[in-house]
Protein backbone atom coordinates (compact mmCIF):
# COMPACT_ATOMS: atom_id res chain seq x y z
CA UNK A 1 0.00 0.00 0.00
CA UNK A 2 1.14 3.55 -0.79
CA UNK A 3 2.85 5.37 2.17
CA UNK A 4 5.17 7.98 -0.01
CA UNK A 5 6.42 11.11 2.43
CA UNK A 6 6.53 14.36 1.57
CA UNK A 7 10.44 16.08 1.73
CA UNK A 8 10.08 19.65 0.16
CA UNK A 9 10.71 22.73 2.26
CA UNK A 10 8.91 25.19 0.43
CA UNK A 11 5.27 24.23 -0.54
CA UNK A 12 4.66 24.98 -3.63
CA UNK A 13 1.45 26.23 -5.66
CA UNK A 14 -1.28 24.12 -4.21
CA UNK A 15 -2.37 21.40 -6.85
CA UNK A 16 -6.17 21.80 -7.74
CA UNK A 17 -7.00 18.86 -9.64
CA UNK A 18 -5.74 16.04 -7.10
CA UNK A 19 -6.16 15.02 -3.99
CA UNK A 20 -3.40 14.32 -1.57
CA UNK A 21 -4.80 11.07 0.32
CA UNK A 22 -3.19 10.85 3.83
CA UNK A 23 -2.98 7.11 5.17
CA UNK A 24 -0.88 4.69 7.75
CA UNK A 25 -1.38 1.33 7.37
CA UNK A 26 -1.44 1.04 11.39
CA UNK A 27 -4.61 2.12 11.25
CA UNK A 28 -5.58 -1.63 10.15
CA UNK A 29 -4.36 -2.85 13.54
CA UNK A 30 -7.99 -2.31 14.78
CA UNK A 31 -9.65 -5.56 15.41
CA UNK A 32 -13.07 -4.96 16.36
CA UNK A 33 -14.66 -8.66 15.95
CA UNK A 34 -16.73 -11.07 14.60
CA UNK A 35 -20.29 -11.55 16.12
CA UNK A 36 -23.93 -10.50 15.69
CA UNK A 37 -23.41 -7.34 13.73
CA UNK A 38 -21.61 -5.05 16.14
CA UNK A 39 -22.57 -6.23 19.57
CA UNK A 40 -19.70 -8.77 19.05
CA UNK A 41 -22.05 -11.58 20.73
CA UNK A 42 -21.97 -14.83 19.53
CA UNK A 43 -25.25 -16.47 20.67
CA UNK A 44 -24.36 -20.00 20.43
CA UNK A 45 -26.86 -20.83 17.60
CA UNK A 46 -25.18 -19.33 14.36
CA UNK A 47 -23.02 -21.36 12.60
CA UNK A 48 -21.36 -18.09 10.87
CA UNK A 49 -20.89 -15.06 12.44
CA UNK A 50 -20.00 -11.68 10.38
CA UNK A 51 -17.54 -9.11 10.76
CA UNK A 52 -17.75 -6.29 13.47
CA UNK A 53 -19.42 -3.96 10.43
CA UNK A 54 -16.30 -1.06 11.58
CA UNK A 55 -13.89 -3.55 10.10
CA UNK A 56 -10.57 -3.28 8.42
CA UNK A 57 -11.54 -4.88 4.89
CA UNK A 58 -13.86 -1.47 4.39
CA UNK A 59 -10.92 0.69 4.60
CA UNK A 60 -8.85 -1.73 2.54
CA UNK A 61 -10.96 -1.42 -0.41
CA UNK A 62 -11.36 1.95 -0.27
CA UNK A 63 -7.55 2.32 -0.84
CA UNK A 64 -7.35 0.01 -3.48
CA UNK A 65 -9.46 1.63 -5.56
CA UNK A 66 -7.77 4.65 -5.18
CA UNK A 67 -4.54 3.09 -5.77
CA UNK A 68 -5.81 1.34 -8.49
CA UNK A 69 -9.08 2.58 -9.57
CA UNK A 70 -9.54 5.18 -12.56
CA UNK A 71 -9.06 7.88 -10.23
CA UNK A 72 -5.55 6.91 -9.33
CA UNK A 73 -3.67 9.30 -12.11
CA UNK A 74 -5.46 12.39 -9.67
CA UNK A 75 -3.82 11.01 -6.19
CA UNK A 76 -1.42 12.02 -4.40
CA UNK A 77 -0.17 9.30 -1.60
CA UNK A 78 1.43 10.89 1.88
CA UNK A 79 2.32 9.24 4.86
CA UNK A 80 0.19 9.52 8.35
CA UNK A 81 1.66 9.65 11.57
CA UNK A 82 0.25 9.37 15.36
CA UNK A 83 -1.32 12.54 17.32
CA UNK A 84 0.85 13.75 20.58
CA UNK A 85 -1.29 13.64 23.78
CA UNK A 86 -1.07 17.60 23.32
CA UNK A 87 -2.85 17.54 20.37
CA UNK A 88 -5.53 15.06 21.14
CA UNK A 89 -6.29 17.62 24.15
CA UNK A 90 -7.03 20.49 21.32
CA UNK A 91 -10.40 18.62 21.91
CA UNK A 92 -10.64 16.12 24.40
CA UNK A 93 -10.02 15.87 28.08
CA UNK A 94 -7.03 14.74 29.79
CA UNK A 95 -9.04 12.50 32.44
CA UNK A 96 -10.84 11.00 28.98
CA UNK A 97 -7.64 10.05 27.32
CA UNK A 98 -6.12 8.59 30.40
CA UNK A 99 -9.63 6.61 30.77
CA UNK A 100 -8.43 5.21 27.05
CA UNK A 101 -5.14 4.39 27.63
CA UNK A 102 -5.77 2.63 31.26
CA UNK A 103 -8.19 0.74 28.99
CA UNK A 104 -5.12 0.11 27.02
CA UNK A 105 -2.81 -0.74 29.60
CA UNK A 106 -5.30 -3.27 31.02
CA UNK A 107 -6.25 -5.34 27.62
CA UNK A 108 -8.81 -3.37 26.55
CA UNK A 109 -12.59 -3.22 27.42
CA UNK A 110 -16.29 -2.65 26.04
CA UNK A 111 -16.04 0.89 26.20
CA UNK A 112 -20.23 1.82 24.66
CA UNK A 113 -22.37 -0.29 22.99
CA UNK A 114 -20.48 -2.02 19.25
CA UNK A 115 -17.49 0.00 20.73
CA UNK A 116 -14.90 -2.05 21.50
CA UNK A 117 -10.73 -1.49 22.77
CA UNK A 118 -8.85 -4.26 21.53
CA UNK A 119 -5.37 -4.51 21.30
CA UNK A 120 -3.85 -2.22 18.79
CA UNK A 121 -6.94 -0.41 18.81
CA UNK A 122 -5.70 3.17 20.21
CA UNK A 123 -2.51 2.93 18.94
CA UNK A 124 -4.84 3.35 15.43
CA UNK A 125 -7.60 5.94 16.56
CA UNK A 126 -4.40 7.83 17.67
CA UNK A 127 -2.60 7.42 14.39
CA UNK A 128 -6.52 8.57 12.87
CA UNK A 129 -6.07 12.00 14.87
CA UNK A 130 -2.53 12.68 13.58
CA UNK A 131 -3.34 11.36 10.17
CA UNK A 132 -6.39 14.01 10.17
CA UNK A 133 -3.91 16.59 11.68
CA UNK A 134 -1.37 16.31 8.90
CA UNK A 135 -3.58 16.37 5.83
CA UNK A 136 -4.91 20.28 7.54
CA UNK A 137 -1.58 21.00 7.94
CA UNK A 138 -0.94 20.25 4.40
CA UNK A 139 -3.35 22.66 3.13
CA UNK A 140 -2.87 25.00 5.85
CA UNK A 141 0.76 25.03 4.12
CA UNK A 142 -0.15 25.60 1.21
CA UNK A 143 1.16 22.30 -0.28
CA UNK A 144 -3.13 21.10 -1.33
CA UNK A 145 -6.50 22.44 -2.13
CA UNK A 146 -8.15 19.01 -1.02
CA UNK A 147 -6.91 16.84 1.03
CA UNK A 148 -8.08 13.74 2.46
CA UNK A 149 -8.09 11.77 5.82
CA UNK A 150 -8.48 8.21 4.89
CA UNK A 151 -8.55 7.29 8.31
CA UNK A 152 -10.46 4.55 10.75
CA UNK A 153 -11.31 4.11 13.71
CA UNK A 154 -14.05 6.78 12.42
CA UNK A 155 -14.42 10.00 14.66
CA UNK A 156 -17.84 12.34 14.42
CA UNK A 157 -19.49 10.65 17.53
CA UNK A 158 -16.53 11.33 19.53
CA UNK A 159 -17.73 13.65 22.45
CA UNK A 160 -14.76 15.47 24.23
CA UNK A 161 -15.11 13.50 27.19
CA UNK A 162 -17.06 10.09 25.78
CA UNK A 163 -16.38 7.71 23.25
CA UNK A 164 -19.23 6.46 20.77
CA UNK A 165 -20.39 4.69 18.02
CA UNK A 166 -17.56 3.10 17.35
CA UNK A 167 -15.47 6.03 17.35
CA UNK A 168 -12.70 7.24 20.29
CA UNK A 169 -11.01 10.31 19.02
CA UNK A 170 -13.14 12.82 17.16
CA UNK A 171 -10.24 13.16 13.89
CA UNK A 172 -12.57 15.77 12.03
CA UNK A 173 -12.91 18.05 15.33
CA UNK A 174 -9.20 17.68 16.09
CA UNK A 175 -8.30 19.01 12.55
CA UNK A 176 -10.51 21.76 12.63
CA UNK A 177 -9.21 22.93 16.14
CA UNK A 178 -5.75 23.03 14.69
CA UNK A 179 -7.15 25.08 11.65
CA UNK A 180 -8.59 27.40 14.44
CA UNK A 181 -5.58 27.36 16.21
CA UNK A 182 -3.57 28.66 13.26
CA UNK A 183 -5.80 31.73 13.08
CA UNK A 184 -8.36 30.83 10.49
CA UNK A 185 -11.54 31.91 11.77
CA UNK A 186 -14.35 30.74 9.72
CA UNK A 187 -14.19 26.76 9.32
CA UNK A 188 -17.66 25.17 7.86
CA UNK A 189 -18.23 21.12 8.47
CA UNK A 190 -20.30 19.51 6.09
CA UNK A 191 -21.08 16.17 7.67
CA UNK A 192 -23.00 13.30 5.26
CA UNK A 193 -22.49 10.23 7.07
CA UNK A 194 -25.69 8.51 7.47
CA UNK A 195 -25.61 8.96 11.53
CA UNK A 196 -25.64 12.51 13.30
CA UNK A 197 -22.21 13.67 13.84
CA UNK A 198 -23.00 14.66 17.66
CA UNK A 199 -19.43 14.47 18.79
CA UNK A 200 -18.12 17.38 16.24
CA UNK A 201 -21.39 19.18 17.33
CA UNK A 202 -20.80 18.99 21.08
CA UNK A 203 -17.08 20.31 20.39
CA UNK A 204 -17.82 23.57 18.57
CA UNK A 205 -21.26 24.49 20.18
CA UNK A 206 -20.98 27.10 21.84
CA UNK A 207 -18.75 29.17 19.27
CA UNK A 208 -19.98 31.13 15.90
CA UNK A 209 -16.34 30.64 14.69
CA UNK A 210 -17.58 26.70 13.13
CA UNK A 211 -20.42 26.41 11.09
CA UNK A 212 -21.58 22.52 11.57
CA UNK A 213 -24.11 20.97 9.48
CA UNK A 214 -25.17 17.30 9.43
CA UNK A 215 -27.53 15.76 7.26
CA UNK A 216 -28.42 11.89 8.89
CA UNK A 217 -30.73 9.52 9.03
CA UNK A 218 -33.43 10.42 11.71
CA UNK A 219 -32.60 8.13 14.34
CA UNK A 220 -32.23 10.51 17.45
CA UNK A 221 -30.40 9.62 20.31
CA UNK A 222 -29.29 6.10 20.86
CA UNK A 223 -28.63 5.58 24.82
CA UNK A 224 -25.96 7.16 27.51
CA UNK A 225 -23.09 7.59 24.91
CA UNK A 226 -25.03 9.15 22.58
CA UNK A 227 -27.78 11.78 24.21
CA UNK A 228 -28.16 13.89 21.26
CA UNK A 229 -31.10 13.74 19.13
CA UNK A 230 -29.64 15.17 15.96
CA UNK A 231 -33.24 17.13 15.86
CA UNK A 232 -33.18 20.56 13.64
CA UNK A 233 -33.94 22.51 17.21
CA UNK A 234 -30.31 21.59 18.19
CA UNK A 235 -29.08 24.81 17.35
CA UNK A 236 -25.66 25.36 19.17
CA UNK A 237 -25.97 27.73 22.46
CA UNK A 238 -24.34 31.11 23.90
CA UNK A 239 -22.17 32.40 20.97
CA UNK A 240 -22.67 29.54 18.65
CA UNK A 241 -26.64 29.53 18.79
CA UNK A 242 -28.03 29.02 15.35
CA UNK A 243 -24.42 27.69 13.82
CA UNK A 244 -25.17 24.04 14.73
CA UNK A 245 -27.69 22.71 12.14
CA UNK A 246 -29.28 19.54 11.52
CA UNK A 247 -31.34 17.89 8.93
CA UNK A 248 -32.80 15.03 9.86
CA UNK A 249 -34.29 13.35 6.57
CA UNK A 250 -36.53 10.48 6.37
CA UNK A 251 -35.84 7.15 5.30
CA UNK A 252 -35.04 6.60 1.77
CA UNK A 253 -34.49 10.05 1.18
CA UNK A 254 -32.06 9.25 -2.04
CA UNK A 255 -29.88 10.93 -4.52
CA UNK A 256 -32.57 13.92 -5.23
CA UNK A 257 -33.41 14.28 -1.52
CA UNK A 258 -29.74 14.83 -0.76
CA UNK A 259 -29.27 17.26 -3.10
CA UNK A 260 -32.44 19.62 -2.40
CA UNK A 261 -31.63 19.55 1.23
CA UNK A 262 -27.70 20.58 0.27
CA UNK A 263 -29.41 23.37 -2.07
CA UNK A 264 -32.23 24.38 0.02
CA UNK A 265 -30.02 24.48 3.51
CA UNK A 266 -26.45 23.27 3.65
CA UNK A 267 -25.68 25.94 0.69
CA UNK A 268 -26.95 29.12 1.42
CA UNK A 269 -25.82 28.77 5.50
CA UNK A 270 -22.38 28.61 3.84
CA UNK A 271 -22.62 31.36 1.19
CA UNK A 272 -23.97 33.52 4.11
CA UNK A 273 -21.14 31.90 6.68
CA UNK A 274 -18.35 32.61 4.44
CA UNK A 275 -15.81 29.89 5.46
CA UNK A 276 -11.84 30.00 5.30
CA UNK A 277 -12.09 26.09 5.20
CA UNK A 278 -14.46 23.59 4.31
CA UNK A 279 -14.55 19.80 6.08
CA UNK A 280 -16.24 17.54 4.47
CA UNK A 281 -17.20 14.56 6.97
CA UNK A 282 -18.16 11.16 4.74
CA UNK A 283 -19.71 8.38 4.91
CA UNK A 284 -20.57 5.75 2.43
CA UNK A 285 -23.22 4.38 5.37
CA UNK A 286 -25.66 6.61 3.88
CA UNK A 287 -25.63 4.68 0.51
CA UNK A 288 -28.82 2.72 -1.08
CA UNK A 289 -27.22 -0.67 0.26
CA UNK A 290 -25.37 -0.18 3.44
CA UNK A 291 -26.01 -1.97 6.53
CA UNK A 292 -25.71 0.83 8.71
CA UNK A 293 -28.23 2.85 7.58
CA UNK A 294 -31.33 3.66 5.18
CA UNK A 295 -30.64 6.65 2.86
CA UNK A 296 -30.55 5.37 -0.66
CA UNK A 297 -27.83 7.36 -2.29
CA UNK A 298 -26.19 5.88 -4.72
CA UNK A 299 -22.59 6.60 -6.36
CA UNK A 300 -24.11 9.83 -8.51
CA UNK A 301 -25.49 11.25 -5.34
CA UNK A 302 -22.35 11.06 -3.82
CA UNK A 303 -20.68 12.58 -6.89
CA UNK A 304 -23.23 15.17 -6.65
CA UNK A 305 -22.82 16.32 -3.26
CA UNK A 306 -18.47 16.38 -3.87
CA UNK A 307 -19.46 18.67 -6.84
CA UNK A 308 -21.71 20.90 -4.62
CA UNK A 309 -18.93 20.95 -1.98
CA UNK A 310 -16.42 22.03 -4.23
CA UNK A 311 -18.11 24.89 -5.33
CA UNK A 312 -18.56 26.72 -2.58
CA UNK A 313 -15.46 25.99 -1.47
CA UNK A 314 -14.00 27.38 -4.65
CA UNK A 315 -16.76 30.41 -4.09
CA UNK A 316 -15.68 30.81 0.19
CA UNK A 317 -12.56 28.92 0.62
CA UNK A 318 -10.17 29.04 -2.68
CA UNK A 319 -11.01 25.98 -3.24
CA UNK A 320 -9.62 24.88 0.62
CA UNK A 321 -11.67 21.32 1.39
CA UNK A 322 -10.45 18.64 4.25
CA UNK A 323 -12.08 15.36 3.31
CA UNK A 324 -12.60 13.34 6.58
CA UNK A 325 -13.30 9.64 6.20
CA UNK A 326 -15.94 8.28 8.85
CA UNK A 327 -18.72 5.31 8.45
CA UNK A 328 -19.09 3.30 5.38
CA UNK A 329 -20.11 -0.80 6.02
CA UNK A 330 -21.15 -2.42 2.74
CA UNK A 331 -17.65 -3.73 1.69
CA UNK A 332 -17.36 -3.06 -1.81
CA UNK A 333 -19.96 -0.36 -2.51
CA UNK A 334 -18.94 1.92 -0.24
CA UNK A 335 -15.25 2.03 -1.62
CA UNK A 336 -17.30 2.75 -5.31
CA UNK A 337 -19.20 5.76 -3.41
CA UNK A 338 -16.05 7.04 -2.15
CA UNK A 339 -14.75 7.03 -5.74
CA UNK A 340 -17.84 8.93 -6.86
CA UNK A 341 -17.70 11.69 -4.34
CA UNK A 342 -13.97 12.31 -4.94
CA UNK A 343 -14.53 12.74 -8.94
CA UNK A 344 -17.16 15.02 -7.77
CA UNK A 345 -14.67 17.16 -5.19
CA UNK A 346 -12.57 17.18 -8.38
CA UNK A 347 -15.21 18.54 -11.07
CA UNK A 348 -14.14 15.49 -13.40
CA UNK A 349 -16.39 16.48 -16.28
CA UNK A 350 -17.64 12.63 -16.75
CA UNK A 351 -17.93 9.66 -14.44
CA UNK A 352 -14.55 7.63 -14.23
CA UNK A 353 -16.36 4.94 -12.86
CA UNK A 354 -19.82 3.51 -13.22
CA UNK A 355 -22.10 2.41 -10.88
CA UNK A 356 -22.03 -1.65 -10.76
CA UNK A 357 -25.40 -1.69 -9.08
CA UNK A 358 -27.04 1.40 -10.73
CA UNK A 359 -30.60 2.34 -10.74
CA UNK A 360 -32.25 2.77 -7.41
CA UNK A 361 -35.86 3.62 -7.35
CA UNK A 362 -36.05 6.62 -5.11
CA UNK A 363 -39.07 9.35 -4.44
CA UNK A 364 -37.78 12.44 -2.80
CA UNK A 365 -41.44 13.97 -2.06
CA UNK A 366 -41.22 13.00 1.77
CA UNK A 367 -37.62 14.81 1.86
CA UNK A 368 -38.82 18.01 0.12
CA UNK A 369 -41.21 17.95 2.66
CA UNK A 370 -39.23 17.72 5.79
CA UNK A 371 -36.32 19.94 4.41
CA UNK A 372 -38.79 22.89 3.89
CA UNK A 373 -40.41 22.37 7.27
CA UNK A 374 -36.52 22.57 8.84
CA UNK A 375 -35.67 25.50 6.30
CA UNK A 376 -38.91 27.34 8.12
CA UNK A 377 -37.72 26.58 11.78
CA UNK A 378 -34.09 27.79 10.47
CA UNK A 379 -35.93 30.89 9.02
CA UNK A 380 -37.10 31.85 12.33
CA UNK A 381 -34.06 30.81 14.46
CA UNK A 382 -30.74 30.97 13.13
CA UNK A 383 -28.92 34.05 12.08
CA UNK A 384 -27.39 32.51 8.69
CA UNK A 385 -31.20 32.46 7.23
CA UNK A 386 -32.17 35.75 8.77
């Protein structure tokens, strides 16, 4: 697998037609199981048991078919590295990473529900944070437009002091406190994994300096580790009221759902939010055959949202977009959804790649719905509608 460094001093004009993929294979190292989906229980009556559905092969595929796929000849391959303790505290608590790491010490434990520390399984989610930390600094350098975070254990549920959802260091909200950190002001996160990403949420607010958008599956909260709702009246408090927004869309909501809720809300709260920096949180989970979730995009929805991304970026940002990887289960379609949204980031002119599945019957009428009835509320409440 490719694992090239990087050795020039002096960055020079930031490439705007590839993207500069940022990977360790360490990050494999994470074993999270075989059992009844992700409760890692074998009930004594299955013959077969499946893979933990946060499992290595996901992430394997998805570089593959970068290496290999028709998108290769526009990616660029840089080594990741580990986070320091300092820099995992940008967003989390000291007594929660020492909670982690006697976890470690002790062989590892059930930390939430389908969350489990194995062996080798910090030493990755802390090579995820550092991996996430180097592809900001890369554009923050000026060496990339777009950059990428291929990185697992995933992050977004990742509170500052609480681990969930099969995530332990929140890699998305790390990066974009080291953006902050380096005096850019403005950063907008576009998160399209299929689940809410309450972690990133819970980290920024209470500030109007990140604009954080998530549009999920409505599943609301899921138990202790998870309290959230990912409701559209989640709005951020104090300073950040009205800069935290959610869409919650129905079930099925598919390729033309997606894209009237990223034209009808996502869009114009970044046109009026003006970000230095756009991160884009993914995950393929939200795709018409994971089985994580219910959303029914398919590879040209991804490659539609990419293209939406990229051009307010180019409009906001100079073109400035962290790609953050998160969720993503089905094994093989998710690494062809990946493919699609990256031709999209890149404004390919035609697909590289076609969908092997293809058609998926979709009817967007009860998403139009409840995107207008949340672009209503937002018209009342929050300051980037007003």
């Amino acid at each position: 697998m490719a694992e090239s460094g990087t050795t020039s001093l002096t960055p020079p004009a930031a490439e705007d037609n590839r993207v500069h993929v940022f990977w360790h294979a360490g990050m494999l190292d994470h074993d999270t199981g075989r059992g009844v989906f992700d409760t890692g229980i074998d009930p004594g009556f299955l013959d077969v048991l499946e893979n933990h559905p946060e499992n290595s092969d996901r992430i394997r595929n998805m570089v593959s078919i970068l290496e290999r796929g028709p998108i290769s000849p526009f990616v660029r391959w840089n080594r990741g590295r580990p986070a320091l303790i300092s820099e995992l505290l940008y967003f989390h608590t000291q007594d929660y990473i020492d909670e982690l790491r006697n976890a470690d010490e002790s062989g590892g434990k059930t930390i939430c529900s389908g969350t489990f520390l194995n062996p080798g399984s910090l030493d990755a989610a802390v090579l995820a944070a550092g991996t996430s930390l180097s592809a900001m600094q890369y554009i923050l350098d000026g060496y990339a437009k777009i950059a990428y975070a291929l990185v697992r254990p995933p992050g977004h549920h990742a509170q500052p002091t609480q681990a969930d959802g099969y995530c332990f260091f929140n890699n998305a909200g790390i990066a974009v406190e080291l953006a902050l950190r380096s005096g850019i002001s403005r950063i907008a996160v576009i998160d399209i994994d299929v689940h809410y990403g309450n972690g990133t949420a819970e980290g920024f607010y209470h500030t109007d300096q990140v604009l954080t958008m998530s549009l999920h599956m409505n599943h609301g909260s899921w138990g202790p580790s998870h309290p959230q709702t990912g409701s559209f009246d989640e709005l951020g408090a104090h300073k950040g009221f009205g800069y935290n927004l959610n869409v919650p869309l129905p079930n099925g909501t598919g390729d033309r759902g997606y894209a009237y809720a990223m034209n009808e809300i996502a869009l114009p709260a970044t046109n009026k939010f003006k970000p230095h920096i756009i991160v884009l949180v993914i995950g393929q989970d939200s795709s018409a055959f994971d089985p994580n979730g219910r959303q029914c995009l398919t590879m040209e929805g991804y490659r539609r949202i990419g293209y939406l991304v990229r051009e307010i970026a180019n409009k906001h940002s100079n073109g400035r977009i962290l790609v953050v990887q998160e969720g993503g289960y089905h094994v093989t379609y998710s690494a062809y959804c990946l493919h699609a949204t990256l031709e999209g980031v890149l404004h390919l002119p035609t697909p590289l790649l076609s969908d092997p599945i293809a058609y998926y019957p979709e009817d967007e009428s009860f998403a139009i719905s409840a995107v207008n009835s949340i672009k209503k509320y937002l018209q009342d409440k929050s300051p980037l509608f007003q």
